[in-house]
PDB file of N, CA and C in Angstrom:
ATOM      1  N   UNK A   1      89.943  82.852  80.924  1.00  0.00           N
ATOM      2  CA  UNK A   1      89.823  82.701  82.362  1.00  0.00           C
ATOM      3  C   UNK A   1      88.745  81.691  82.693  1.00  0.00           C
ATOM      4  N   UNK A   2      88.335  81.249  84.303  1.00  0.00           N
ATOM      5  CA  UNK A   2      87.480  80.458  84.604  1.00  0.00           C
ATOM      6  C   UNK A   2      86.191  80.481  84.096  1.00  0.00           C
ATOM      7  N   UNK A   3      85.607  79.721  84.462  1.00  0.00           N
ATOM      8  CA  UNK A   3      84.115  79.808  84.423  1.00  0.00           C
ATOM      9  C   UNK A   3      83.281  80.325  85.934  1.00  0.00           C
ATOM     10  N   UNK A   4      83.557  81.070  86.744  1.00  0.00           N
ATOM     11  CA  UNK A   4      83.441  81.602  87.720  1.00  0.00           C
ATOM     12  C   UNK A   4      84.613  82.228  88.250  1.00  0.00           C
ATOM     13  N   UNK A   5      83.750  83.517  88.796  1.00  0.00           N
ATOM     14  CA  UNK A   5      84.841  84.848  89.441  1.00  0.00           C
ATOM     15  C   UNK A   5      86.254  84.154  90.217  1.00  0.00           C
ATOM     16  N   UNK A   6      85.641  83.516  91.143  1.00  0.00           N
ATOM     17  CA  UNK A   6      86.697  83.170  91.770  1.00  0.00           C
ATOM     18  C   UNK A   6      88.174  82.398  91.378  1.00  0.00           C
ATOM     19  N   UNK A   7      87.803  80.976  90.522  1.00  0.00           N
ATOM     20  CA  UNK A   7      88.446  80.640  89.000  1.00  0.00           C
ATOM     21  C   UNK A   7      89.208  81.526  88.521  1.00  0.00           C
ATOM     22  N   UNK A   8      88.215  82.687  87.893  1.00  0.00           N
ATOM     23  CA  UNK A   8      88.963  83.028  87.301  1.00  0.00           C
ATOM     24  C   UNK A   8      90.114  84.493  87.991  1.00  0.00           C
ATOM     25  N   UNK A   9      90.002  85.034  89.660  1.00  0.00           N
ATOM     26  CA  UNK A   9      91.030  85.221  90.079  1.00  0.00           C
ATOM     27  C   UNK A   9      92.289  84.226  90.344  1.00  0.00           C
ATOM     28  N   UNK A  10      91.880  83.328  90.804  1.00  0.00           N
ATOM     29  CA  UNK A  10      93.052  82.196  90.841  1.00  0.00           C
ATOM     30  C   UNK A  10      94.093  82.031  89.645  1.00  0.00           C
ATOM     31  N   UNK A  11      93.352  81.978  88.377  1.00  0.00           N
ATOM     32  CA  UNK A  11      93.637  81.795  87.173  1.00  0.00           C
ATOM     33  C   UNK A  11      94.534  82.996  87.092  1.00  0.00           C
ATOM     34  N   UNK A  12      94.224  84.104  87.372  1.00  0.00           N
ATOM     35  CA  UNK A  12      94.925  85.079  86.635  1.00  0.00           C
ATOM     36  C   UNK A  12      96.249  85.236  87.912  1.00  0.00           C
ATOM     37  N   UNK A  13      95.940  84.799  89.106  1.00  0.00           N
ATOM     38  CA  UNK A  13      97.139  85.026  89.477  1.00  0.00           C
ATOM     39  C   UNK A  13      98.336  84.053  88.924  1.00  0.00           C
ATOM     40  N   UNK A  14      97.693  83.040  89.007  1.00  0.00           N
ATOM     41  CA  UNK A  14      98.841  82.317  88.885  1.00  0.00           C
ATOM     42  C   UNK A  14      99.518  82.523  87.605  1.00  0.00           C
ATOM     43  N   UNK A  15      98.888  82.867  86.482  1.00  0.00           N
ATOM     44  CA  UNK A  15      98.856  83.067  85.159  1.00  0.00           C
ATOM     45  C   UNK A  15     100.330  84.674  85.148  1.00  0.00           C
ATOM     46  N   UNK A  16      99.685  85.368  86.220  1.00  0.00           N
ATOM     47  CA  UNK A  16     100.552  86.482  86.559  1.00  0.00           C
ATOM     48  C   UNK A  16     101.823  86.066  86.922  1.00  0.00           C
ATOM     49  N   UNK A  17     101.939  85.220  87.968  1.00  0.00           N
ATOM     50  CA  UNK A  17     103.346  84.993  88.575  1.00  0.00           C
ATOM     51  C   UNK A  17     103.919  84.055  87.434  1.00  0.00           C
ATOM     52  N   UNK A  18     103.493  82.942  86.858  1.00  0.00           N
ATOM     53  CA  UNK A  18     104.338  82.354  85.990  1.00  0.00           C
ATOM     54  C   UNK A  18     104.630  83.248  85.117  1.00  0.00           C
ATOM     55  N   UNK A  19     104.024  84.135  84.356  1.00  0.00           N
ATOM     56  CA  UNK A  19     104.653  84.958  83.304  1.00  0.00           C
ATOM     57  C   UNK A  19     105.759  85.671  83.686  1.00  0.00           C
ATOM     58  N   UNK A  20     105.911  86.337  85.058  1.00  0.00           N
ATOM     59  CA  UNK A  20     107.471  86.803  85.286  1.00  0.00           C
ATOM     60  C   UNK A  20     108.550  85.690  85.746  1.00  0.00           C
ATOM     61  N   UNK A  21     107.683  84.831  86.626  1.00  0.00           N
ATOM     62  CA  UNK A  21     108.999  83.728  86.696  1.00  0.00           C
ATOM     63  C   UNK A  21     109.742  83.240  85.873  1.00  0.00           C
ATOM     64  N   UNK A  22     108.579  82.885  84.554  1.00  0.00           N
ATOM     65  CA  UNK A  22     109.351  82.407  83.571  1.00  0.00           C
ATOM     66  C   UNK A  22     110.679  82.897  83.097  1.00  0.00           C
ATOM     67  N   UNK A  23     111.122  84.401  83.198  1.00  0.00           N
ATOM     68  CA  UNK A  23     111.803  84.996  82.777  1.00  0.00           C
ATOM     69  C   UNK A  23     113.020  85.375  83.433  1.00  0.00           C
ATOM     70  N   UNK A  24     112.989  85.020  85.160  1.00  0.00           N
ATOM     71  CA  UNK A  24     114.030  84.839  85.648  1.00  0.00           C
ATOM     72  C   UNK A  24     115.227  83.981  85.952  1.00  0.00           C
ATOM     73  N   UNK A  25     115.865  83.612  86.594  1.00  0.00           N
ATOM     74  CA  UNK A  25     117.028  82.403  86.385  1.00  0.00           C
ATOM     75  C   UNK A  25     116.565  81.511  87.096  1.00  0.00           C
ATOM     76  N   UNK A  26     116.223  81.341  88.253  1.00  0.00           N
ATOM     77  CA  UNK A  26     116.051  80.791  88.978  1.00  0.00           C
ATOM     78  C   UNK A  26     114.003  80.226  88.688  1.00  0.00           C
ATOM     79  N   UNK A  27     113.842  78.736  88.606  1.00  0.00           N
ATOM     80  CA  UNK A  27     112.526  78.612  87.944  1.00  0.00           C
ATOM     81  C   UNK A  27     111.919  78.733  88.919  1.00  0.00           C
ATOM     82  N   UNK A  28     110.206  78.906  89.318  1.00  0.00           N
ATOM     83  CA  UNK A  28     109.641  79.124  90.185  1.00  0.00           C
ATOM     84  C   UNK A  28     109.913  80.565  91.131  1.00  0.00           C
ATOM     85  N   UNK A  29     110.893  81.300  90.821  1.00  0.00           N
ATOM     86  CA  UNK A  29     110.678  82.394  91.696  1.00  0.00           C
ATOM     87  C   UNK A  29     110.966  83.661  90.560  1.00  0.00           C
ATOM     88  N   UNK A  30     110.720  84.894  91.060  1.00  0.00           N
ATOM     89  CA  UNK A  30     110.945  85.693  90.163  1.00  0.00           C
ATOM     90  C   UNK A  30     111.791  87.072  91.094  1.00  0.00           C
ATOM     91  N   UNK A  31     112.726  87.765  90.677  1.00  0.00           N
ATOM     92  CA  UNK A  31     113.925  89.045  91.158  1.00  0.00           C
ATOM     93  C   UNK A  31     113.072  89.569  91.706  1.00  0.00           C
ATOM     94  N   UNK A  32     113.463  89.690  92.936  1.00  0.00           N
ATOM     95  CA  UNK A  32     112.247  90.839  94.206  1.00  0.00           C
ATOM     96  C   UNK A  32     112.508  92.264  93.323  1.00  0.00           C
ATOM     97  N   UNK A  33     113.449  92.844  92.723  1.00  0.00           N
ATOM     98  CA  UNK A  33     113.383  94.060  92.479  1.00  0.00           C
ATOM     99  C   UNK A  33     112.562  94.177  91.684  1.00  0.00           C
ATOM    100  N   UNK A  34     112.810  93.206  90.299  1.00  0.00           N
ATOM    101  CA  UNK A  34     111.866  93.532  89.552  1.00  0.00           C
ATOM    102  C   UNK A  34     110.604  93.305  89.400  1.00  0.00           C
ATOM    103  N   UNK A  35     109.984  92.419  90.300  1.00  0.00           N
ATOM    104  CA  UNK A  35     108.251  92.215  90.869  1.00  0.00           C
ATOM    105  C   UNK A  35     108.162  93.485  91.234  1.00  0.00           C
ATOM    106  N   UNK A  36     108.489  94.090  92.439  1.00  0.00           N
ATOM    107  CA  UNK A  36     108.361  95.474  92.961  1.00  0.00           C
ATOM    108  C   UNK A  36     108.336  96.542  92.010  1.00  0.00           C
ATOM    109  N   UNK A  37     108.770  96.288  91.342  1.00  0.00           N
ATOM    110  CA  UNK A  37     109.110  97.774  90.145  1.00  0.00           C
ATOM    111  C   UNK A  37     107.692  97.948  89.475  1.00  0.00           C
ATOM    112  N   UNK A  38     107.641  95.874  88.758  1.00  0.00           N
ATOM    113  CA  UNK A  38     106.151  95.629  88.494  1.00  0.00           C
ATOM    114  C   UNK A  38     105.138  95.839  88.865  1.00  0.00           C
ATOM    115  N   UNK A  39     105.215  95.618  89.959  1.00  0.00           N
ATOM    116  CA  UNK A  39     103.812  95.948  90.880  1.00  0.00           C
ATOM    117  C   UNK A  39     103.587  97.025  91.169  1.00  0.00           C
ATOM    118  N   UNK A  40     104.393  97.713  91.670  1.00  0.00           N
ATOM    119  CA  UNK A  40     104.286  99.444  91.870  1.00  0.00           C
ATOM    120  C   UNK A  40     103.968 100.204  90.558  1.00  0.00           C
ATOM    121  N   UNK A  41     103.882  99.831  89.502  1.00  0.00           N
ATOM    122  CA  UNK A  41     104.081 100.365  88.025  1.00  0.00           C
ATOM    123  C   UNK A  41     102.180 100.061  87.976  1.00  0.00           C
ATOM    124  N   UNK A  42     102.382  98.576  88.126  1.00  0.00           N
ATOM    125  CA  UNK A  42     100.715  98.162  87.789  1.00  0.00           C
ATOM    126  C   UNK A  42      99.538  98.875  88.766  1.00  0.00           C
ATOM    127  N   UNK A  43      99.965  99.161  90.096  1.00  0.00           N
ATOM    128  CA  UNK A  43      99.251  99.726  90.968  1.00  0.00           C
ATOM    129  C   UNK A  43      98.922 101.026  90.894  1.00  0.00           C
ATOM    130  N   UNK A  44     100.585 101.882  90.142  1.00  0.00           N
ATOM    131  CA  UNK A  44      99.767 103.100  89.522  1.00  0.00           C
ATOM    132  C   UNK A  44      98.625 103.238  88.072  1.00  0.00           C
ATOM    133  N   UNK A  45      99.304 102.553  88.078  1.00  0.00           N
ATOM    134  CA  UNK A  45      98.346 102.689  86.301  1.00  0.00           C
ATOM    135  C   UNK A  45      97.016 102.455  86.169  1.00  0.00           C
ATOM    136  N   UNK A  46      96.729 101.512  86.706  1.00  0.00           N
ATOM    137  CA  UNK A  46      95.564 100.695  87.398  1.00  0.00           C
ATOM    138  C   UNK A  46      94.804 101.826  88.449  1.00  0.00           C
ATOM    139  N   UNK A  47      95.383 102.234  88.943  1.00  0.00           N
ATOM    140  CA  UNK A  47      94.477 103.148  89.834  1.00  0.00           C
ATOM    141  C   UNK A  47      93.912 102.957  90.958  1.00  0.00           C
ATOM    142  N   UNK A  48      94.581 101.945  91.241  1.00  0.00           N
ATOM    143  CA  UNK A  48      94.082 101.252  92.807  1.00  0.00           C
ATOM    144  C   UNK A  48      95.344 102.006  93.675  1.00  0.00           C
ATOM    145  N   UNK A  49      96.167 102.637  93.608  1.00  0.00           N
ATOM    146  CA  UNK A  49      96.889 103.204  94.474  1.00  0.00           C
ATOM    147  C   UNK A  49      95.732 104.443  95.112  1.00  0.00           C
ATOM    148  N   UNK A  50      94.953 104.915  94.321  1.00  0.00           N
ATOM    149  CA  UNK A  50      93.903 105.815  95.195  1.00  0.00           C
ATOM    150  C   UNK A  50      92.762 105.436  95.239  1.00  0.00           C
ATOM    151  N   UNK A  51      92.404 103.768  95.568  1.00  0.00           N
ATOM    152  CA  UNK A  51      91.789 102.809  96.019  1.00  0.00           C
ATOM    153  C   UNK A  51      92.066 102.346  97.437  1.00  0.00           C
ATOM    154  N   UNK A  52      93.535 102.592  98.055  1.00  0.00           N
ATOM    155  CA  UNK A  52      93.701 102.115  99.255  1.00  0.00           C
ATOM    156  C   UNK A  52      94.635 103.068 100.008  1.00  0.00           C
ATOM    157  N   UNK A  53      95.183 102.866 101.238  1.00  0.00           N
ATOM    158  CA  UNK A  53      95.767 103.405 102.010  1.00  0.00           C
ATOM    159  C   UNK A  53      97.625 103.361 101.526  1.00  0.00           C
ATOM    160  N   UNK A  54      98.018 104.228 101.752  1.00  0.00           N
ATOM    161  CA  UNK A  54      99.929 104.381 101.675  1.00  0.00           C
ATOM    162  C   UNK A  54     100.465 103.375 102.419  1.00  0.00           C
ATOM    163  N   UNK A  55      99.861 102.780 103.701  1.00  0.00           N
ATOM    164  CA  UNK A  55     100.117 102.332 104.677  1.00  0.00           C
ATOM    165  C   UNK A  55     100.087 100.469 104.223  1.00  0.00           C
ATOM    166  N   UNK A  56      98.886 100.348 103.516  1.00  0.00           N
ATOM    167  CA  UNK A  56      98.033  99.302 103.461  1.00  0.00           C
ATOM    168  C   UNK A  56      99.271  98.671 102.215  1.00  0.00           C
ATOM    169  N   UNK A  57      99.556  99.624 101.029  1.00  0.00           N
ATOM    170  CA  UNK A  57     100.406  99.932  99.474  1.00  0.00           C
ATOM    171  C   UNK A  57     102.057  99.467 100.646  1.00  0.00           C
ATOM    172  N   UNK A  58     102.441  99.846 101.787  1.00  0.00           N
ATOM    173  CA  UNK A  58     103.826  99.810 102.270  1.00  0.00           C
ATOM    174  C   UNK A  58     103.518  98.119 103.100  1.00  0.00           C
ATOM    175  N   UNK A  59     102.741  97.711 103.174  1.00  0.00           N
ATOM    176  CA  UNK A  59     102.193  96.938 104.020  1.00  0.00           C
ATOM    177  C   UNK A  59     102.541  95.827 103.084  1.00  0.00           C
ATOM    178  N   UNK A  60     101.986  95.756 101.972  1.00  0.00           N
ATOM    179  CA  UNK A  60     101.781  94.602 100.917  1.00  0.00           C
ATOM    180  C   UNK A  60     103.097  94.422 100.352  1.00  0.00           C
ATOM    181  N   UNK A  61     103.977  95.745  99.967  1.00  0.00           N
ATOM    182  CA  UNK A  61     105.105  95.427  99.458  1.00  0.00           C
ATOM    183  C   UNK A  61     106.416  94.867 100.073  1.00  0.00           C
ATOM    184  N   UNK A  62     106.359  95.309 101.857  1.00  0.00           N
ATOM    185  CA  UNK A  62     106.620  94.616 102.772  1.00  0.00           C
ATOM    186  C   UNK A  62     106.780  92.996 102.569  1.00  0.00           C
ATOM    187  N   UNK A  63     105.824  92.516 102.279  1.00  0.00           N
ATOM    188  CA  UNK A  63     105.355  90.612 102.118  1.00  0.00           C
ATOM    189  C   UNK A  63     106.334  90.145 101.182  1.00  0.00           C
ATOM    190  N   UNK A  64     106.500  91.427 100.137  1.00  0.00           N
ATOM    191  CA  UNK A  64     107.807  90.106  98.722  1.00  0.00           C
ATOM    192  C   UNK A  64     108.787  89.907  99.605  1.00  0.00           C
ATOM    193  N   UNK A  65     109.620  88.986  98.974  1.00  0.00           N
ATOM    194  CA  UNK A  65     110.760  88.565  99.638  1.00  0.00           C
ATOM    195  C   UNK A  65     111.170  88.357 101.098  1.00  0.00           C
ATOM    196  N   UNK A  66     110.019  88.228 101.802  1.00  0.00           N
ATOM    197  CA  UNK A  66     109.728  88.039 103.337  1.00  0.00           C
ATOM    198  C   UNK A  66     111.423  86.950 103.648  1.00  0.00           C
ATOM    199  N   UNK A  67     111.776  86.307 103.074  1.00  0.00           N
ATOM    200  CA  UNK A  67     112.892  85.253 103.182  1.00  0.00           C
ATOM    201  C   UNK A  67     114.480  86.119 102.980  1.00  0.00           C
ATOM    202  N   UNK A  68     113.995  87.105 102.365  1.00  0.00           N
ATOM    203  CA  UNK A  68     115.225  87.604 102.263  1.00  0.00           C
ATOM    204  C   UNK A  68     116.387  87.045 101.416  1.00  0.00           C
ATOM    205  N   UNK A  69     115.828  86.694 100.445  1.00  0.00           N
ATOM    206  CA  UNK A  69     116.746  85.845  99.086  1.00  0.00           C
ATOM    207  C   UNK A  69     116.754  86.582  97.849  1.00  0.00           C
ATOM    208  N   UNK A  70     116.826  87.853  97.747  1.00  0.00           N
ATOM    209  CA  UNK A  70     116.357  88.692  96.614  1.00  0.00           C
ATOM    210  C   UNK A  70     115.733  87.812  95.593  1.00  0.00           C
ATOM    211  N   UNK A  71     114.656  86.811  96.236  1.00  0.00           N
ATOM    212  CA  UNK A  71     113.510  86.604  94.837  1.00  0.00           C
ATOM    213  C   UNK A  71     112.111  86.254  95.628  1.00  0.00           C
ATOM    214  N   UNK A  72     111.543  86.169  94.735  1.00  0.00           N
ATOM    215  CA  UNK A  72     109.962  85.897  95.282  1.00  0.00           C
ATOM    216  C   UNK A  72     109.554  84.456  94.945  1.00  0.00           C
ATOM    217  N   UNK A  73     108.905  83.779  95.728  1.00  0.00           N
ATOM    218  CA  UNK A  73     108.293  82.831  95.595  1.00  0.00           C
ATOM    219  C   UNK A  73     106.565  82.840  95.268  1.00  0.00           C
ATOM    220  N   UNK A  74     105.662  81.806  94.956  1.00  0.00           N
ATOM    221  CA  UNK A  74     104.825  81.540  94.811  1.00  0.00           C
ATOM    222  C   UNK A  74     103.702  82.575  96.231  1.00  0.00           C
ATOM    223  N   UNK A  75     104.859  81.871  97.141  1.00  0.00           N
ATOM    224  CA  UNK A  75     103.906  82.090  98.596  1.00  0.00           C
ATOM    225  C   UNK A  75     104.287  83.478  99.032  1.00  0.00           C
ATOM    226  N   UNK A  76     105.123  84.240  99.226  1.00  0.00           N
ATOM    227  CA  UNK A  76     105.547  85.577  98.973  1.00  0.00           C
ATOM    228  C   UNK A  76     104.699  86.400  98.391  1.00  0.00           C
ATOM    229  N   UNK A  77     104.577  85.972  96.801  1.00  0.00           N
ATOM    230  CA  UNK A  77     103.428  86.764  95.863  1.00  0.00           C
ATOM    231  C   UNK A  77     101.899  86.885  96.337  1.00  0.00           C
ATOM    232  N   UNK A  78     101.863  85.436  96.822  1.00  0.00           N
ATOM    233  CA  UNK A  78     100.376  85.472  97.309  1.00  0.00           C
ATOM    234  C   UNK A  78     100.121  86.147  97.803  1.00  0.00           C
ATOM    235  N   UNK A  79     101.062  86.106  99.382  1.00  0.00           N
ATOM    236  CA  UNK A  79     100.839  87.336 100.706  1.00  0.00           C
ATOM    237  C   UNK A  79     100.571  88.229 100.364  1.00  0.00           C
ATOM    238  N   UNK A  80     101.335  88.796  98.903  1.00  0.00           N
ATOM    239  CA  UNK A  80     101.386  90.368  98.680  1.00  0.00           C
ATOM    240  C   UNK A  80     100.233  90.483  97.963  1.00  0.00           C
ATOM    241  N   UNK A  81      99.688  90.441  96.894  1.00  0.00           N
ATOM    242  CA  UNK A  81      98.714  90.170  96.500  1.00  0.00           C
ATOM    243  C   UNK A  81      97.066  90.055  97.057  1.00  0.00           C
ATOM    244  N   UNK A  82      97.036  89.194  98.143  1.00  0.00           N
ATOM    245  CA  UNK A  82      95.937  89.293  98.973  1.00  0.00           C
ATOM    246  C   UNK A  82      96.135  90.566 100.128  1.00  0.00           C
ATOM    247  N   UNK A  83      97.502  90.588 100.894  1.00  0.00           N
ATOM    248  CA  UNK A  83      97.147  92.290 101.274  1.00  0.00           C
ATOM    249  C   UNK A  83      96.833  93.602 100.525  1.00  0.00           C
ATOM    250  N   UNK A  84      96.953  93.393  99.079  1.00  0.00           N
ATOM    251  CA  UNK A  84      96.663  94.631  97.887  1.00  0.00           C
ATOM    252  C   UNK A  84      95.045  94.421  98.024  1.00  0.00           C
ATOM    253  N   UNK A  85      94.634  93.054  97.970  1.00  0.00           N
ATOM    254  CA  UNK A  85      93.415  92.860  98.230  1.00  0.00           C
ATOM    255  C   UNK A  85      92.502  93.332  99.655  1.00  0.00           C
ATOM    256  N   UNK A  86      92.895  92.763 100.405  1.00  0.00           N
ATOM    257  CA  UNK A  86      92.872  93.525 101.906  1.00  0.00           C
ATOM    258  C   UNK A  86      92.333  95.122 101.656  1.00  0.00           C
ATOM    259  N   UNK A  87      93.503  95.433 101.132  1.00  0.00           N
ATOM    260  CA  UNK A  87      93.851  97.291 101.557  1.00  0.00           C
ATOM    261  C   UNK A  87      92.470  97.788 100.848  1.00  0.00           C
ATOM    262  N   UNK A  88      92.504  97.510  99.351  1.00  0.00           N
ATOM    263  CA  UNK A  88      91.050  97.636  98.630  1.00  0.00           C
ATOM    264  C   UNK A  88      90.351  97.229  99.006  1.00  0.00           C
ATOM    265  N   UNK A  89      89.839  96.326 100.008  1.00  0.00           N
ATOM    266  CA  UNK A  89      88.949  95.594 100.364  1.00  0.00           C
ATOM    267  C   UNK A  89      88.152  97.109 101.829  1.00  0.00           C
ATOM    268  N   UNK A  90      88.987  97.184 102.871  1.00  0.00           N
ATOM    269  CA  UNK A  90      88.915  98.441 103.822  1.00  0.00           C
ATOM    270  C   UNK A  90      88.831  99.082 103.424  1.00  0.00           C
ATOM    271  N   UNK A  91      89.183  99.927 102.328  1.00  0.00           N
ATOM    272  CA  UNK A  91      89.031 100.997 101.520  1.00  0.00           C
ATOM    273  C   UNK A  91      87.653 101.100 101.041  1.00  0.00           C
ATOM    274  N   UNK A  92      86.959 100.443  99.774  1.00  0.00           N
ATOM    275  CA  UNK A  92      85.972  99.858  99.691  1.00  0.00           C
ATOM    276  C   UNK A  92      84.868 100.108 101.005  1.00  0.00           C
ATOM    277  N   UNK A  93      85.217  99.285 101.967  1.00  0.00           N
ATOM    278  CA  UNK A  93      83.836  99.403 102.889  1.00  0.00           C
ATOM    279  C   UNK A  93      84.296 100.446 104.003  1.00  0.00           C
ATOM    280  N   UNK A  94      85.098 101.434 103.854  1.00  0.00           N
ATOM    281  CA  UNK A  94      85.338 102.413 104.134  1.00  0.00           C
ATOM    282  C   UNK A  94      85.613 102.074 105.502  1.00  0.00           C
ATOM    283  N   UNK A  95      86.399 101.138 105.787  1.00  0.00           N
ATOM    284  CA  UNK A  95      87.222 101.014 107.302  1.00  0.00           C
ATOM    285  C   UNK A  95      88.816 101.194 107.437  1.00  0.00           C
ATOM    286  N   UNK A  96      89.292 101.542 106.151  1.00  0.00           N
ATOM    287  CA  UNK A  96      90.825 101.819 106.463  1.00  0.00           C
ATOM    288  C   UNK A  96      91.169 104.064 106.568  1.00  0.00           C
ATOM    289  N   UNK A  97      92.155 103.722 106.702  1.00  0.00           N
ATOM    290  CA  UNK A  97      92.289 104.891 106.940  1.00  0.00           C
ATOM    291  C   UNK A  97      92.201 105.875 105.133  1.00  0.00           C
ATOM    292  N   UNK A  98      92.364 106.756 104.679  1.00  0.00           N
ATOM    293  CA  UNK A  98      92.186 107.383 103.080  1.00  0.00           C
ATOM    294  C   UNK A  98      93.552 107.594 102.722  1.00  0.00           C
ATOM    295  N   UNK A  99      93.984 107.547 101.841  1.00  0.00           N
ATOM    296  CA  UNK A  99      95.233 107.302 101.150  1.00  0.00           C
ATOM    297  C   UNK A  99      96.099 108.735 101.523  1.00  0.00           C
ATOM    298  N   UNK A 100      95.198 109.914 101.534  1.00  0.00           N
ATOM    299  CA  UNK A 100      96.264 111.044 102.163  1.00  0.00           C
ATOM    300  C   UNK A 100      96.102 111.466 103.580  1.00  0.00           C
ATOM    301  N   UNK A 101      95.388 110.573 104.653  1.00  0.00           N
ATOM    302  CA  UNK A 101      95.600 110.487 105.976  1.00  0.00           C
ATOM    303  C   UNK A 101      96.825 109.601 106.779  1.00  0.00           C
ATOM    304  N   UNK A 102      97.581 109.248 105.719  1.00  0.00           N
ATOM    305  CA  UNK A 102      98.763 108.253 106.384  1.00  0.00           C
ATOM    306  C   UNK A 102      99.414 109.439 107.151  1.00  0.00           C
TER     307      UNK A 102
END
């Protein structure tokens, strides 16, 4: 990764989305189902699902496929991604709502 935090989030996203794109048909985008499956899989495991709100978690997954092309793009991922960030972010400084108050 970078040589600074920020670097090295950039790095890993992008590092993230090419590794599933690579694997779909279409280059540059990757199957909305199966990002979603991904992400919901990584969010439990990871443990940031009781890091943020249900609301904040329905909010972000909302953003894939905003185009409605069953795939994700670059800019799609981002959205979603920085609202996962978001949600942890309120959570964190304790301005969102708690994950079993939805």
């Amino acid at each position: 990764m970078g040589e600074n935090k920020l670097e090295g989030v950039i790095e890993g996203m992008v590092e993230v989305f090419e590794e599933y794109a690579s694997t779909g048909e279409k280059k540059h985008q990757i199957d909305m189902e199966e990002l979603k499956t991904m992400l919901e899989k990584e969010v439990e495991q990871s443990g940031l699902k009781d890091k943020m709100s249900a609301e904040d978690l329905k909010e972000a997954m909302e953003l894939l496929d905003k185009n409605h092309d069953g795939e994700v793009n670059f800019r799609e991922f981002s959205r979603c991604v920085a609202a996962l960030a978001k949600g942890y972010y309120k959570q964190k400084r304790g301005k969102g709502k708690k994950k079993d108050d939805s």
